[in-house]
N, C-alpha and C. Protein backbone atom coordinates (compact mmCIF):
# COMPACT_ATOMS: atom_id res chain seq x y z
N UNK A 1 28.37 30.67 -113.29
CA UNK A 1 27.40 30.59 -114.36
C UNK A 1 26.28 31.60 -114.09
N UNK A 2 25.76 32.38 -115.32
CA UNK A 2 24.84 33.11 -115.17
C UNK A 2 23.63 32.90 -114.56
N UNK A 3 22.82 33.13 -113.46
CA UNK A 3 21.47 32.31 -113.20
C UNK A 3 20.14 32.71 -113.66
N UNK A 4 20.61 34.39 -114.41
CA UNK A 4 19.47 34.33 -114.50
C UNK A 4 18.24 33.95 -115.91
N UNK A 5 17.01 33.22 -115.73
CA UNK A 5 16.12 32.59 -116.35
C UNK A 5 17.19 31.43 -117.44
N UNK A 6 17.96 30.83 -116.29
CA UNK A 6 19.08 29.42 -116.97
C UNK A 6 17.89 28.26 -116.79
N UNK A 7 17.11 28.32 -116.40
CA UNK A 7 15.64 27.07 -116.36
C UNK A 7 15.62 27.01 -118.17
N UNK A 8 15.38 28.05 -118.78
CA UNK A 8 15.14 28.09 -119.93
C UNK A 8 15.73 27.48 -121.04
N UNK A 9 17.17 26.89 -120.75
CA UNK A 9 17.98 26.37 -121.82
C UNK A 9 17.62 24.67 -121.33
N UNK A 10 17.66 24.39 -120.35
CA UNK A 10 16.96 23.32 -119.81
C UNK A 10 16.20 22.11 -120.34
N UNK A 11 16.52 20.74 -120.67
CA UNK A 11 15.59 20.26 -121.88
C UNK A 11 14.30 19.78 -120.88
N UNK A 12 14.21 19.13 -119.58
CA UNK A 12 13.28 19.11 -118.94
C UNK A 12 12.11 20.46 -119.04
N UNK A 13 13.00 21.01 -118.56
CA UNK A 13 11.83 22.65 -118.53
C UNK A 13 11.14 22.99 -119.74
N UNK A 14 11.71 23.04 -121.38
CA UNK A 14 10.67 22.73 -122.17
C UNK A 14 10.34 21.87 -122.52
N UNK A 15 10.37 20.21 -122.26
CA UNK A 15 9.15 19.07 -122.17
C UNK A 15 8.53 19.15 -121.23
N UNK A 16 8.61 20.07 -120.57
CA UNK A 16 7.35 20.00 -119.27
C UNK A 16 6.22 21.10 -119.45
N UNK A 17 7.19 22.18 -119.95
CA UNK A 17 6.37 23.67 -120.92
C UNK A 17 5.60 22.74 -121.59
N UNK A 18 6.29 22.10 -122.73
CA UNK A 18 5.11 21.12 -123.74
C UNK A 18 4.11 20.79 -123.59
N UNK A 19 4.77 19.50 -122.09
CA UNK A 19 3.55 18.95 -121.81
C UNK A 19 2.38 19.45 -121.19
N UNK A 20 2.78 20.64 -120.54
CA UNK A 20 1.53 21.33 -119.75
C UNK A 20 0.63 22.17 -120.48
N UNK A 21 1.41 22.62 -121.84
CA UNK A 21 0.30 22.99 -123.17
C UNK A 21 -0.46 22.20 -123.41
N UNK A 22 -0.33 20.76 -123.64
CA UNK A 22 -1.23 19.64 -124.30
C UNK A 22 -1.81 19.60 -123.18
N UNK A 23 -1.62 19.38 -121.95
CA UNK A 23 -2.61 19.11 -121.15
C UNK A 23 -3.90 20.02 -120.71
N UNK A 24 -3.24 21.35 -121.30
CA UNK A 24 -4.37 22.45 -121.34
C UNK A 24 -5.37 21.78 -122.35
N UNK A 25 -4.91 21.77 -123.43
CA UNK A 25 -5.65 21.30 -124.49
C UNK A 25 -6.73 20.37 -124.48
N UNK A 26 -6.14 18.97 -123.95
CA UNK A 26 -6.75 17.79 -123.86
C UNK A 26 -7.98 18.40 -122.94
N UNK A 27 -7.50 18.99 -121.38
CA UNK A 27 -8.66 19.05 -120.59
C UNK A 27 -9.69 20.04 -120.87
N UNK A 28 -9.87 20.57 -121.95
CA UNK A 28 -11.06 21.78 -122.23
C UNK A 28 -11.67 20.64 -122.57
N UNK A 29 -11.75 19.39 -122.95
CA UNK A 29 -12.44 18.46 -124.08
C UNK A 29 -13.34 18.10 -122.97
N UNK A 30 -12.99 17.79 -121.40
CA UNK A 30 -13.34 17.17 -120.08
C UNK A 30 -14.69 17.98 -120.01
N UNK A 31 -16.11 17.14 -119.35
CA UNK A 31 -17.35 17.80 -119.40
C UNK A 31 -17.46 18.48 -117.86
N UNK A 32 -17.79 19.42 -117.89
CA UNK A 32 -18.41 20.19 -116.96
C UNK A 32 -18.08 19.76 -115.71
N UNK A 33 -18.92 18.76 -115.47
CA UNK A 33 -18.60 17.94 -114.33
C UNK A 33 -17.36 17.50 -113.67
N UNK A 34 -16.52 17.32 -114.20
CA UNK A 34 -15.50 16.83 -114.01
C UNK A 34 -14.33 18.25 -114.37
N UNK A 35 -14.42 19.43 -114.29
CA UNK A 35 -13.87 20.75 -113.64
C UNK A 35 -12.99 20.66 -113.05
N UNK A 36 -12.93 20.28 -111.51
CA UNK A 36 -12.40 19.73 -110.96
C UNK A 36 -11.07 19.16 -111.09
N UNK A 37 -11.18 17.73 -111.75
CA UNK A 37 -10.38 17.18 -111.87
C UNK A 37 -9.51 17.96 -113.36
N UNK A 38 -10.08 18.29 -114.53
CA UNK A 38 -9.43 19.90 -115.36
C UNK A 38 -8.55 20.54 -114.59
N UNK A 39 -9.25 21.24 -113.73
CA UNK A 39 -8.01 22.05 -112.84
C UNK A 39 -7.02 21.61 -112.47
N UNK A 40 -6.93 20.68 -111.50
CA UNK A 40 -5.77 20.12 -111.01
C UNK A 40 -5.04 19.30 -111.94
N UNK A 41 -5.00 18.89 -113.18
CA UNK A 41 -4.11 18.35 -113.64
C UNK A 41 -3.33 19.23 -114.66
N UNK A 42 -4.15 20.69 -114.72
CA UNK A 42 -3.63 21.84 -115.48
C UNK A 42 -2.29 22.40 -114.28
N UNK A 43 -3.37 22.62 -113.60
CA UNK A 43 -2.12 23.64 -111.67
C UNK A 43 -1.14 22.17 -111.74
N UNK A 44 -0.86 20.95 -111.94
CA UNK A 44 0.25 20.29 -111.25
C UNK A 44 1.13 20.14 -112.32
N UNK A 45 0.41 20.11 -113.52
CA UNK A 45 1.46 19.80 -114.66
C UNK A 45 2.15 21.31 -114.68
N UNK A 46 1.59 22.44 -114.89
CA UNK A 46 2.25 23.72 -114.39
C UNK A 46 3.06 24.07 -113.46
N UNK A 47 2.65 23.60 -112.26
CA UNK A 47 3.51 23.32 -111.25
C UNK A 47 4.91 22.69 -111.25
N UNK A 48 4.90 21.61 -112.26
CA UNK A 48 5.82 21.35 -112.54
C UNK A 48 7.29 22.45 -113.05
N UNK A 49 6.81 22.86 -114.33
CA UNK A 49 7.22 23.88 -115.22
C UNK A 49 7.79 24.76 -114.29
N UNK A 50 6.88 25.68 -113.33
CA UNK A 50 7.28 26.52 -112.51
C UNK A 50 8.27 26.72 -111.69
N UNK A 51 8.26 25.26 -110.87
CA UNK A 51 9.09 24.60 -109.74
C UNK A 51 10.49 24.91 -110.71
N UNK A 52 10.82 24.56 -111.74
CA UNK A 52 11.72 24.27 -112.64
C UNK A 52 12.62 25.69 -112.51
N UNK A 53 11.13 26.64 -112.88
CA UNK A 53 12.02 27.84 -113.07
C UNK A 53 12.47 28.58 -112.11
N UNK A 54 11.56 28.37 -110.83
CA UNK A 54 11.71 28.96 -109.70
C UNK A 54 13.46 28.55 -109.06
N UNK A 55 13.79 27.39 -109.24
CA UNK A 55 14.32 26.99 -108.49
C UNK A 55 15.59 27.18 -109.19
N UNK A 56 15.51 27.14 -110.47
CA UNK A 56 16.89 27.77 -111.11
C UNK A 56 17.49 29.16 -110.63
N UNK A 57 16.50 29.79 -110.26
CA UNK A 57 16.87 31.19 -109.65
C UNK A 57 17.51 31.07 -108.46
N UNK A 58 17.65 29.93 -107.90
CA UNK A 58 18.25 30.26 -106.14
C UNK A 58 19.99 30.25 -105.99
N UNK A 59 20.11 30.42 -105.35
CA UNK A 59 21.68 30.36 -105.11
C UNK A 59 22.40 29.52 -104.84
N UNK A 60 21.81 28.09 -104.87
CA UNK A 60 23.18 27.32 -104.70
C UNK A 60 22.15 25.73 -106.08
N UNK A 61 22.62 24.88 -106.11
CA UNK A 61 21.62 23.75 -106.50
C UNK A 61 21.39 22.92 -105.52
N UNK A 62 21.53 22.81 -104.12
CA UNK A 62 21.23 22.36 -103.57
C UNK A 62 19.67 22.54 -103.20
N UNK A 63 19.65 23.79 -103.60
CA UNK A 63 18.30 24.37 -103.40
C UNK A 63 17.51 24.28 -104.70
N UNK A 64 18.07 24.60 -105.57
CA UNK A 64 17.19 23.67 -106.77
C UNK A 64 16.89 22.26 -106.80
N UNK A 65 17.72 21.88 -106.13
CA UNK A 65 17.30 20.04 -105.88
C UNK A 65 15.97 20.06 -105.54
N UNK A 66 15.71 20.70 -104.02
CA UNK A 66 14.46 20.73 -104.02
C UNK A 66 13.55 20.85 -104.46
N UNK A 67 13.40 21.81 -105.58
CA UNK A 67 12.57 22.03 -106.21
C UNK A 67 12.43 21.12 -107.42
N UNK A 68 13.34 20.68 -107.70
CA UNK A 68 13.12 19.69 -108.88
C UNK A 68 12.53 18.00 -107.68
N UNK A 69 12.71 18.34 -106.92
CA UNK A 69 11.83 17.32 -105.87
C UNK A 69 10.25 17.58 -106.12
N UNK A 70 10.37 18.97 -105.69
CA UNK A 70 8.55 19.54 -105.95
C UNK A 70 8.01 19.22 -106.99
N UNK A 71 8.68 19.64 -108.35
CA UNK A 71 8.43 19.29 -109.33
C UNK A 71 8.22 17.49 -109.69
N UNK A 72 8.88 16.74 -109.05
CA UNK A 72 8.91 15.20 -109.47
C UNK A 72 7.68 14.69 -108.28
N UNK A 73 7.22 15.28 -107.29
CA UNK A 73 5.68 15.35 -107.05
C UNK A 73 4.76 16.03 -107.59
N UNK A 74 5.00 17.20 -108.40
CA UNK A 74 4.27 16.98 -109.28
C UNK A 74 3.76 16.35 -110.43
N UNK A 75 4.78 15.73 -111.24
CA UNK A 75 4.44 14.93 -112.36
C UNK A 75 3.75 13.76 -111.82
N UNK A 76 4.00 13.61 -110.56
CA UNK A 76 3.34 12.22 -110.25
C UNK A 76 1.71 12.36 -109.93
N UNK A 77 1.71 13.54 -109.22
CA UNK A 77 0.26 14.25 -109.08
C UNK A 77 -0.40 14.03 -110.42
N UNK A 78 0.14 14.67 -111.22
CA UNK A 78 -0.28 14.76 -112.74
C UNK A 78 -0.89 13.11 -113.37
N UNK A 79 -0.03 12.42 -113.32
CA UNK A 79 -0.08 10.83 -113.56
C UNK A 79 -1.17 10.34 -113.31
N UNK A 80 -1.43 10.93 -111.93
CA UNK A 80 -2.40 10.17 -111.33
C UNK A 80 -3.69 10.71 -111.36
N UNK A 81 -3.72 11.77 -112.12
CA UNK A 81 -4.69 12.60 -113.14
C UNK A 81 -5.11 12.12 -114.00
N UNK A 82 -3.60 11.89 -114.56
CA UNK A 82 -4.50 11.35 -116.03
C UNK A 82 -5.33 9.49 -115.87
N UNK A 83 -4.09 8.75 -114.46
CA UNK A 83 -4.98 7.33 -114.26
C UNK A 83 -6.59 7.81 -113.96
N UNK A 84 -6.55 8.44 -113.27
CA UNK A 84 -8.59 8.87 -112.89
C UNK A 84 -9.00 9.41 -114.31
N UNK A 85 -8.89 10.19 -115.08
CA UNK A 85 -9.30 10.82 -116.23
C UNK A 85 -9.86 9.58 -116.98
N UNK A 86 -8.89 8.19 -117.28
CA UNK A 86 -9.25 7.83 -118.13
C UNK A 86 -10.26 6.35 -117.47
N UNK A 87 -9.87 6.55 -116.38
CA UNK A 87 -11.06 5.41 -115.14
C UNK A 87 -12.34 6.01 -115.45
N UNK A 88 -12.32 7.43 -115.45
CA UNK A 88 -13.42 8.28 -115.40
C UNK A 88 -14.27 8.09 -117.18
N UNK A 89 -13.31 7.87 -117.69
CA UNK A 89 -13.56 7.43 -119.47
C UNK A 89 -13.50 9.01 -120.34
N UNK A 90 -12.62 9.57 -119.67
CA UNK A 90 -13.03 10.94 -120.31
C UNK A 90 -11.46 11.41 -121.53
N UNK A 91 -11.10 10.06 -121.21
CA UNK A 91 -9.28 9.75 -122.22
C UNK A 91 -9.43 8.55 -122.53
N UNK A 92 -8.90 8.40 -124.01
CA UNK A 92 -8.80 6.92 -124.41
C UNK A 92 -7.60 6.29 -123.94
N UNK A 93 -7.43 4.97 -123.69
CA UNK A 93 -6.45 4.21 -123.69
C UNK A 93 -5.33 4.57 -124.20
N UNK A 94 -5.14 4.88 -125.65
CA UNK A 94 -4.11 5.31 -126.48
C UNK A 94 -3.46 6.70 -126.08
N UNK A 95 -4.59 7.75 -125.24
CA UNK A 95 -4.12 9.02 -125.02
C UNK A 95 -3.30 8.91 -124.14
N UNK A 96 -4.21 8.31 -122.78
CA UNK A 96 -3.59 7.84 -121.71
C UNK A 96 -2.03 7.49 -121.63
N UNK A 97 -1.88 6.50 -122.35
CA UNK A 97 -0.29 6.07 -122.35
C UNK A 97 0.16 6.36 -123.03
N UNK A 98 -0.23 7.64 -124.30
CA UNK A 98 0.71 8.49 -124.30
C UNK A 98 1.54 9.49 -123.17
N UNK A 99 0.27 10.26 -122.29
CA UNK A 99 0.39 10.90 -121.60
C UNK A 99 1.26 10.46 -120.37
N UNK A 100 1.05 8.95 -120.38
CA UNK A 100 1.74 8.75 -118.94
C UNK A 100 3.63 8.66 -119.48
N UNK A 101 3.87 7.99 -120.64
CA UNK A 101 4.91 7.88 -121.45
C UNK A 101 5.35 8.94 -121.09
N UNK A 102 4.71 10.46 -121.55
CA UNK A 102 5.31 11.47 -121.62
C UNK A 102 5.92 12.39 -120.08
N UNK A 103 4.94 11.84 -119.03
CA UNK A 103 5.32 11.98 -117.42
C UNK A 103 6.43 11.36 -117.34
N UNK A 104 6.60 9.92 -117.59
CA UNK A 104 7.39 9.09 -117.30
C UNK A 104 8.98 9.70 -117.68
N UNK A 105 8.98 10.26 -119.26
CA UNK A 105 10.53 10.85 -119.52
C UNK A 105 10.55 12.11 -118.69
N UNK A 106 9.32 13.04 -118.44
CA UNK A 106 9.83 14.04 -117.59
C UNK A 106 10.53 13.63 -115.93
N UNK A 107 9.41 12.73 -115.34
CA UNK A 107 9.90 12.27 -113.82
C UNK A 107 11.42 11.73 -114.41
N UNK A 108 12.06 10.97 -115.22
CA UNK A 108 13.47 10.61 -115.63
C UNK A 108 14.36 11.63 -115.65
N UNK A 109 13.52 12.35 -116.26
CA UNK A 109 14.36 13.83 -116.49
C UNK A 109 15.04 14.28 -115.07
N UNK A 110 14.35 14.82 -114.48
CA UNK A 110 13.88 15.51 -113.33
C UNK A 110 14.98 14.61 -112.24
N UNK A 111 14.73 13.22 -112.24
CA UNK A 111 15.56 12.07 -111.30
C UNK A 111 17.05 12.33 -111.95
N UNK A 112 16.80 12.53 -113.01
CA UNK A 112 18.61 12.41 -113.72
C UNK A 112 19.33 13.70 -112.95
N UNK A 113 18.54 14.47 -113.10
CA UNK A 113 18.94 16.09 -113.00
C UNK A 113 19.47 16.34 -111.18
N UNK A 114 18.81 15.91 -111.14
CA UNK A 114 18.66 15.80 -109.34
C UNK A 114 20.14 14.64 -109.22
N UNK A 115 20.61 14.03 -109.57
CA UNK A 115 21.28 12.81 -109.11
C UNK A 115 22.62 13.87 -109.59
N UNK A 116 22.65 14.21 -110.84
CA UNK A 116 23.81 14.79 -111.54
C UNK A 116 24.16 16.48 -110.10
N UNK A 117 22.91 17.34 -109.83
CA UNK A 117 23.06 18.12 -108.93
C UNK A 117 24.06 17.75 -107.81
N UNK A 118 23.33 16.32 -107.35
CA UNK A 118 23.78 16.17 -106.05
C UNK A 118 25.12 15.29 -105.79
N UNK A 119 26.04 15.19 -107.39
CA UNK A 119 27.39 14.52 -107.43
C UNK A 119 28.28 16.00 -107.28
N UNK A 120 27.54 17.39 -107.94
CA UNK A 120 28.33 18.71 -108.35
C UNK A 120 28.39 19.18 -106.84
């Protein structure tokens, strides 16, 4: 199979593209103060995405496993972004569990993908 930029046909890799757009979005809304916590839930949800593509490039999937490992610490990083974000009151309830909903099918994703790798 061809490898190269095969991340791209991928349905994880664009719900994670997605989600790391909205999360750009949402966190410009975040005040000043809380920067910080903006950044890192922009770099992990990205991180995610990345891991995705990076790892499609390697030469075997064993080695993409890993990375879809990296990636399923990241979404969790992310998660636990958005739990402080909205402790912090800077997300409503309703956003919140959207957002975590939407972690939740990616980390599925990501676990499926990894399980199916490691039967091939």
């Amino acid at each position: 199979m061809d490898k190269t930029f095969r991340f791209m046909r991928f349905k994880v890799y664009k719900d994670a593209k997605r989600f790391y757009l909205s999360v750009v979005e949402i966190s410009k809304t975040f005040p000043r103060e809380h920067r910080e916590l903006a950044d890192q839930i922009r770099r992990s949800s990205l991180s995610v995405v990345l891991n995705i593509a990076e790892g499609s490039g390697k030469d075997s999937d064993k080695e993409l496993n890993m990375y879809l490992n990296n990636s399923l610490g990241s979404i969790n990083e992310t998660t636990a972004g958005i739990d402080i974000a909205f402790e912090s009151k800077l997300i409503s309830s309703t956003l919140k569990n959207e957002l975590i909903k939407e972690t939740k099918q990616i980390a599925d994703q990501l676990g499926g993908f990894s399980k199916y790798l490691k039967k091939s």
